[in-house]
N, C-alpha and C. Protein backbone atom coordinates (compact mmCIF):
# COMPACT_ATOMS: atom_id res chain seq x y z
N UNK A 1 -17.54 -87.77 -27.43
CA UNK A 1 -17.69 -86.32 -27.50
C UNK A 1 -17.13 -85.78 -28.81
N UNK A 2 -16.37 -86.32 -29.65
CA UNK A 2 -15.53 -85.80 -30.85
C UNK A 2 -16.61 -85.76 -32.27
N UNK A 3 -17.65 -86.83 -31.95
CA UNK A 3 -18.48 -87.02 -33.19
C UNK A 3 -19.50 -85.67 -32.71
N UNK A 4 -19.69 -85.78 -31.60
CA UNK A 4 -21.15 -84.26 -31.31
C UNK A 4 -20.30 -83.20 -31.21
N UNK A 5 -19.41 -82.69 -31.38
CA UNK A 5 -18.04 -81.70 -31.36
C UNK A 5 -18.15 -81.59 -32.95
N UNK A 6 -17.78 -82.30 -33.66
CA UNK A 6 -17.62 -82.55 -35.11
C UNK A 6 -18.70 -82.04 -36.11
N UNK A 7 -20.16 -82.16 -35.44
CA UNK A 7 -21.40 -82.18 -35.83
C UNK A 7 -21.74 -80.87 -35.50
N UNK A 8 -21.32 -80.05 -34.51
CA UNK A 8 -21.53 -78.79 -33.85
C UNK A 8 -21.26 -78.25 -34.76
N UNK A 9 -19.82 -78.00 -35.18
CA UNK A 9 -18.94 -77.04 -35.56
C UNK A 9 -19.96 -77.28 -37.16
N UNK A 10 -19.63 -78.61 -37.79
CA UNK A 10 -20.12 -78.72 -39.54
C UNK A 10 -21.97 -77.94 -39.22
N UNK A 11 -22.68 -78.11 -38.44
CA UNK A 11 -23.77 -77.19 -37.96
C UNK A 11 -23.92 -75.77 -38.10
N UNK A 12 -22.52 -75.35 -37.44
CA UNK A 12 -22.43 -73.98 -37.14
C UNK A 12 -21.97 -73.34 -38.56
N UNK A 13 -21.01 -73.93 -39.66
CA UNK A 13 -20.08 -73.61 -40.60
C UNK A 13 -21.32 -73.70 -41.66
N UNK A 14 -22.22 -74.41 -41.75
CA UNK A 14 -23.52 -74.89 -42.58
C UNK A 14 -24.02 -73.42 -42.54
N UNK A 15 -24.79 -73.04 -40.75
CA UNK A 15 -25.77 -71.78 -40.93
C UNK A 15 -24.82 -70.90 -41.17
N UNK A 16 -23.39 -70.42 -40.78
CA UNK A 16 -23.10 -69.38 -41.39
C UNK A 16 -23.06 -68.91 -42.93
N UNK A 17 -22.74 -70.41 -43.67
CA UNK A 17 -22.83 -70.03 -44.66
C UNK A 17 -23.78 -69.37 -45.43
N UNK A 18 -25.02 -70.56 -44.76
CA UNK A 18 -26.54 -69.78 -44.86
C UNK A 18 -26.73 -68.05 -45.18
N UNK A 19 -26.15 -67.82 -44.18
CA UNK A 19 -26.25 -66.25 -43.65
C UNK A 19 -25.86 -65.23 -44.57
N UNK A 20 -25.05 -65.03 -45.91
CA UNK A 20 -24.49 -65.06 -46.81
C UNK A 20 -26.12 -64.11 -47.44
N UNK A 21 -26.85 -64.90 -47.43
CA UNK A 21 -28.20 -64.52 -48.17
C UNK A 21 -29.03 -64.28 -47.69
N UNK A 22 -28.97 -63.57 -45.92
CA UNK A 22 -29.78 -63.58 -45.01
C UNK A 22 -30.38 -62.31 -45.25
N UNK A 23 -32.07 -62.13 -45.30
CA UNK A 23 -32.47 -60.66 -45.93
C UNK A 23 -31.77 -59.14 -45.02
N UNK A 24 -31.81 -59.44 -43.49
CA UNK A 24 -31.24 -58.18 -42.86
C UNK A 24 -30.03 -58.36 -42.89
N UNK A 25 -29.17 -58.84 -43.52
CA UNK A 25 -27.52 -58.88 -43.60
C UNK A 25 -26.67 -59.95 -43.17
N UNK A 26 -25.90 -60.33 -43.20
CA UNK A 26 -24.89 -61.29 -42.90
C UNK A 26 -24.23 -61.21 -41.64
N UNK A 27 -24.25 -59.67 -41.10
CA UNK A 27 -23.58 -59.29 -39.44
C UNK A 27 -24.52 -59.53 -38.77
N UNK A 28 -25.91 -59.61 -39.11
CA UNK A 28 -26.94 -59.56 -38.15
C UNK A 28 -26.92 -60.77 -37.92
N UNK A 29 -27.06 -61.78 -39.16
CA UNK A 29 -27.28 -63.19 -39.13
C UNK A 29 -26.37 -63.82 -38.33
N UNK A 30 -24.86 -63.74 -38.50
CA UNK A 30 -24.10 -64.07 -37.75
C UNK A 30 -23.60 -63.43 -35.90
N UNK A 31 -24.28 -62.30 -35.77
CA UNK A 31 -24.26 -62.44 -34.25
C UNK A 31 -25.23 -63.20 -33.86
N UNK A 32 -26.23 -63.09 -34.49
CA UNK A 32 -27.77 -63.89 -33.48
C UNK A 32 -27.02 -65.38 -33.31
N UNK A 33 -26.40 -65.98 -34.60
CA UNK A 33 -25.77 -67.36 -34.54
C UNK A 33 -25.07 -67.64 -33.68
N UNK A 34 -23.87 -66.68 -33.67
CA UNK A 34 -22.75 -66.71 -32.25
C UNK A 34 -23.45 -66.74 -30.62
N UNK A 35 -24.83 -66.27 -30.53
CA UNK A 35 -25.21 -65.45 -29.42
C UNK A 35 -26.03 -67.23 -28.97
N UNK A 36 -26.97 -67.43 -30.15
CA UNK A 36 -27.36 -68.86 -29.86
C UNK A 36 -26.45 -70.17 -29.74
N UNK A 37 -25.08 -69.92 -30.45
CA UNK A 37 -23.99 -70.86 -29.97
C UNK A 37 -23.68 -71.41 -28.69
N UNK A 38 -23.46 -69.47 -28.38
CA UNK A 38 -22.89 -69.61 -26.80
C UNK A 38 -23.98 -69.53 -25.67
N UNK A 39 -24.95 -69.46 -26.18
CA UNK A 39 -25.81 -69.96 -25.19
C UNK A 39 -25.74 -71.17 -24.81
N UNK A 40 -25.52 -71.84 -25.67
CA UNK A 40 -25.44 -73.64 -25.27
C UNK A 40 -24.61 -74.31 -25.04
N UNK A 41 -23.30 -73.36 -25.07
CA UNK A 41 -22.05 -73.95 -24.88
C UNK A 41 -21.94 -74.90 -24.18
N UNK A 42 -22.26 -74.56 -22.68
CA UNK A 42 -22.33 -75.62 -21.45
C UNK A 42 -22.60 -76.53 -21.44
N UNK A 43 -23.69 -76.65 -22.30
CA UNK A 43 -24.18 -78.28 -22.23
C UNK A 43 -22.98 -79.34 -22.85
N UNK A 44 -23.17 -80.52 -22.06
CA UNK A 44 -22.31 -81.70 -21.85
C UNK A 44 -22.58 -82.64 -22.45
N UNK A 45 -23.86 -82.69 -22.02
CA UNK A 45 -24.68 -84.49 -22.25
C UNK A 45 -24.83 -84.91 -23.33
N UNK A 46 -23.88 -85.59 -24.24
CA UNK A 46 -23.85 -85.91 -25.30
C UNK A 46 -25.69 -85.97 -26.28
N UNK A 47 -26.72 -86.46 -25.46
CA UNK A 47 -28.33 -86.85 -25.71
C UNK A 47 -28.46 -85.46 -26.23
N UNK A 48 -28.09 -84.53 -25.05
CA UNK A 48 -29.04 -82.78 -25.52
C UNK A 48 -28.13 -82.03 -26.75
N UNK A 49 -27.07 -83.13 -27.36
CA UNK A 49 -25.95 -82.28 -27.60
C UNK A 49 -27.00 -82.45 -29.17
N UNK A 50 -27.53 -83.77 -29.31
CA UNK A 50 -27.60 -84.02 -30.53
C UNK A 50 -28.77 -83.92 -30.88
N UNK A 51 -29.60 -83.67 -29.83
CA UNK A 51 -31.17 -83.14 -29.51
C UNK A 51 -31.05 -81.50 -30.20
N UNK A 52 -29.89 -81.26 -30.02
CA UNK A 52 -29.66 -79.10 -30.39
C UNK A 52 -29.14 -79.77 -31.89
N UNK A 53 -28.63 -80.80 -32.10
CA UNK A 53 -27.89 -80.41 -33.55
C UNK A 53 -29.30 -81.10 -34.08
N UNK A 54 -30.06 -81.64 -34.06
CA UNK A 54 -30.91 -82.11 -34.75
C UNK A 54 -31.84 -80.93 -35.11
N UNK A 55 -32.25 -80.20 -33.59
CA UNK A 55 -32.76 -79.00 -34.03
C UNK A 55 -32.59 -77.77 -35.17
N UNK A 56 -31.45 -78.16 -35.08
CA UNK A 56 -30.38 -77.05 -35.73
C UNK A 56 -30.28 -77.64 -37.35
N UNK A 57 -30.56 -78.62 -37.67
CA UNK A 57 -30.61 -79.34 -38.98
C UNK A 57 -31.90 -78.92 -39.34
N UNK A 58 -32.98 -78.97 -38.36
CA UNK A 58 -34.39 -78.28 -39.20
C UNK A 58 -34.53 -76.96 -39.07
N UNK A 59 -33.98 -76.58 -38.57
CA UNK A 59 -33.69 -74.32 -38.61
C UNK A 59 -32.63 -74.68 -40.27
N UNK A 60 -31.52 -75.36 -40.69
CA UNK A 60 -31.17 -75.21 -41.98
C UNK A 60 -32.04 -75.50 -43.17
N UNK A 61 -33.10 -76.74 -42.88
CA UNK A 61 -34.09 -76.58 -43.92
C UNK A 61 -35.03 -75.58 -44.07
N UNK A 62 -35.57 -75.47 -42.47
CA UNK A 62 -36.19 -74.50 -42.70
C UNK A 62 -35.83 -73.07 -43.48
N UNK A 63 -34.73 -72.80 -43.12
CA UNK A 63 -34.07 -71.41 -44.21
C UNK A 63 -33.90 -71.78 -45.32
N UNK A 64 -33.50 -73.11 -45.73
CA UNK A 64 -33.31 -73.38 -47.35
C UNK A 64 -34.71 -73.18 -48.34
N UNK A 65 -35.72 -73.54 -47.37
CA UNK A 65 -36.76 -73.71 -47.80
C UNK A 65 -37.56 -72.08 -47.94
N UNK A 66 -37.18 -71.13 -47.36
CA UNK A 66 -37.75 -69.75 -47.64
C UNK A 66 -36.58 -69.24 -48.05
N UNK A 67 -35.52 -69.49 -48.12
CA UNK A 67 -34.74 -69.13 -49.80
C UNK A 67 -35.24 -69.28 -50.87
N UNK A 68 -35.96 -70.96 -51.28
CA UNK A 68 -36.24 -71.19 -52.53
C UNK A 68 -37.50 -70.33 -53.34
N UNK A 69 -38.68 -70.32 -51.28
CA UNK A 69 -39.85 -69.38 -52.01
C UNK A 69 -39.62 -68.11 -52.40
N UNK A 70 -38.38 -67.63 -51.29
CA UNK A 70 -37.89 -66.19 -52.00
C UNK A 70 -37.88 -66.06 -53.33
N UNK A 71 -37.06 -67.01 -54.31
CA UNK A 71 -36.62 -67.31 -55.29
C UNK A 71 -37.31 -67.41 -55.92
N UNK A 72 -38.65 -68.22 -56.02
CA UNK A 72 -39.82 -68.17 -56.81
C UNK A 72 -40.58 -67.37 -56.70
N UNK A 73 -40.87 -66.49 -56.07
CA UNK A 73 -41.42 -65.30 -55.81
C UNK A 73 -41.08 -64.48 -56.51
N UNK A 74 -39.60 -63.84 -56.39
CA UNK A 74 -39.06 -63.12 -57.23
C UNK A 74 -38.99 -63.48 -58.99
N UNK A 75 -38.73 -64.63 -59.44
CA UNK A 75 -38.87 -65.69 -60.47
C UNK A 75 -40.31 -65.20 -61.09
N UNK A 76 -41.36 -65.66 -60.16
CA UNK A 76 -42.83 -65.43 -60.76
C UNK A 76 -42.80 -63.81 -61.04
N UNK A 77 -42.91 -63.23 -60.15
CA UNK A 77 -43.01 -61.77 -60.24
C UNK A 77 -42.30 -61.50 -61.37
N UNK A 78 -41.26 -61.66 -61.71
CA UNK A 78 -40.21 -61.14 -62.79
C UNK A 78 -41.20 -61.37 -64.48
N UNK A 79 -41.94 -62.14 -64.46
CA UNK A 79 -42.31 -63.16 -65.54
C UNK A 79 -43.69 -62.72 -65.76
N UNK A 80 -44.65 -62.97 -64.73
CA UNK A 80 -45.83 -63.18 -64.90
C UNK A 80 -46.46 -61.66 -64.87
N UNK A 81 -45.68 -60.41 -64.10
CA UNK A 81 -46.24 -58.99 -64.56
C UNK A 81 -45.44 -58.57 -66.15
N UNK A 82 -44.81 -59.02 -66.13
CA UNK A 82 -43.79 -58.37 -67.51
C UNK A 82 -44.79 -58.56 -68.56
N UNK A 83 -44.58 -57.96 -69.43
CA UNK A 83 -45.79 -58.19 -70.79
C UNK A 83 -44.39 -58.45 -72.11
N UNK A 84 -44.46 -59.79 -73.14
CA UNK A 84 -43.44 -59.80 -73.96
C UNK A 84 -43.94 -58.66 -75.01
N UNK A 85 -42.81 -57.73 -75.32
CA UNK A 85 -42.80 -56.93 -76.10
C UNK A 85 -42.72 -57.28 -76.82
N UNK A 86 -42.22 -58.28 -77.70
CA UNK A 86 -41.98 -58.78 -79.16
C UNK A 86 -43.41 -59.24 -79.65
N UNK A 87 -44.55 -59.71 -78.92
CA UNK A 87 -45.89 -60.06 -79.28
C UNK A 87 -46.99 -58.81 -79.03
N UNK A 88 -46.69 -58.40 -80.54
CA UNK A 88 -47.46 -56.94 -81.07
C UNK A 88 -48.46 -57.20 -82.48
């Protein structure tokens, strides 16, 4: 139980950090997190424990991964409407 305990918490400390850059805010991000925590508290069974953290490893890519398009989005946009003023 100490390694799926161990894995929870580095899980949980991962998406909060996430949340930091979350578009509706960081309070929002972090109750929904707390709210889906303790939903699952109960569970025991080491199998479902690591069945939720596995889940929970592709909800962190998945957000890493519409961070980055955020990022290029904003990136392209910044670039590709701008017109260089110095080429007159």
């Amino acid at each position: 139980m100490g390694a799926g305990r161990r894995d929870v918490i580095a899980l949980y400390k991962t998406l909060l950090h996430m949340g930091r850059d979350y578009p509706q805010g960081y309070d929002f991000f972090r109750s929904r997190l707390k709210k889906a925590f303790q939903r699952n508290s109960d569970i025991s069974d080491p199998e479902q424990i690591q069945s939720l953290v596995k889940r929970g490893e592709f909800v962190v890519k998945e957000i890493e991964a519409l961070y980055m398009l955020k990022k290029y989005r904003t990136l392209k946009n910044r670039y590709s409407t701008e017109e260089n003023p110095s080429k007159s």
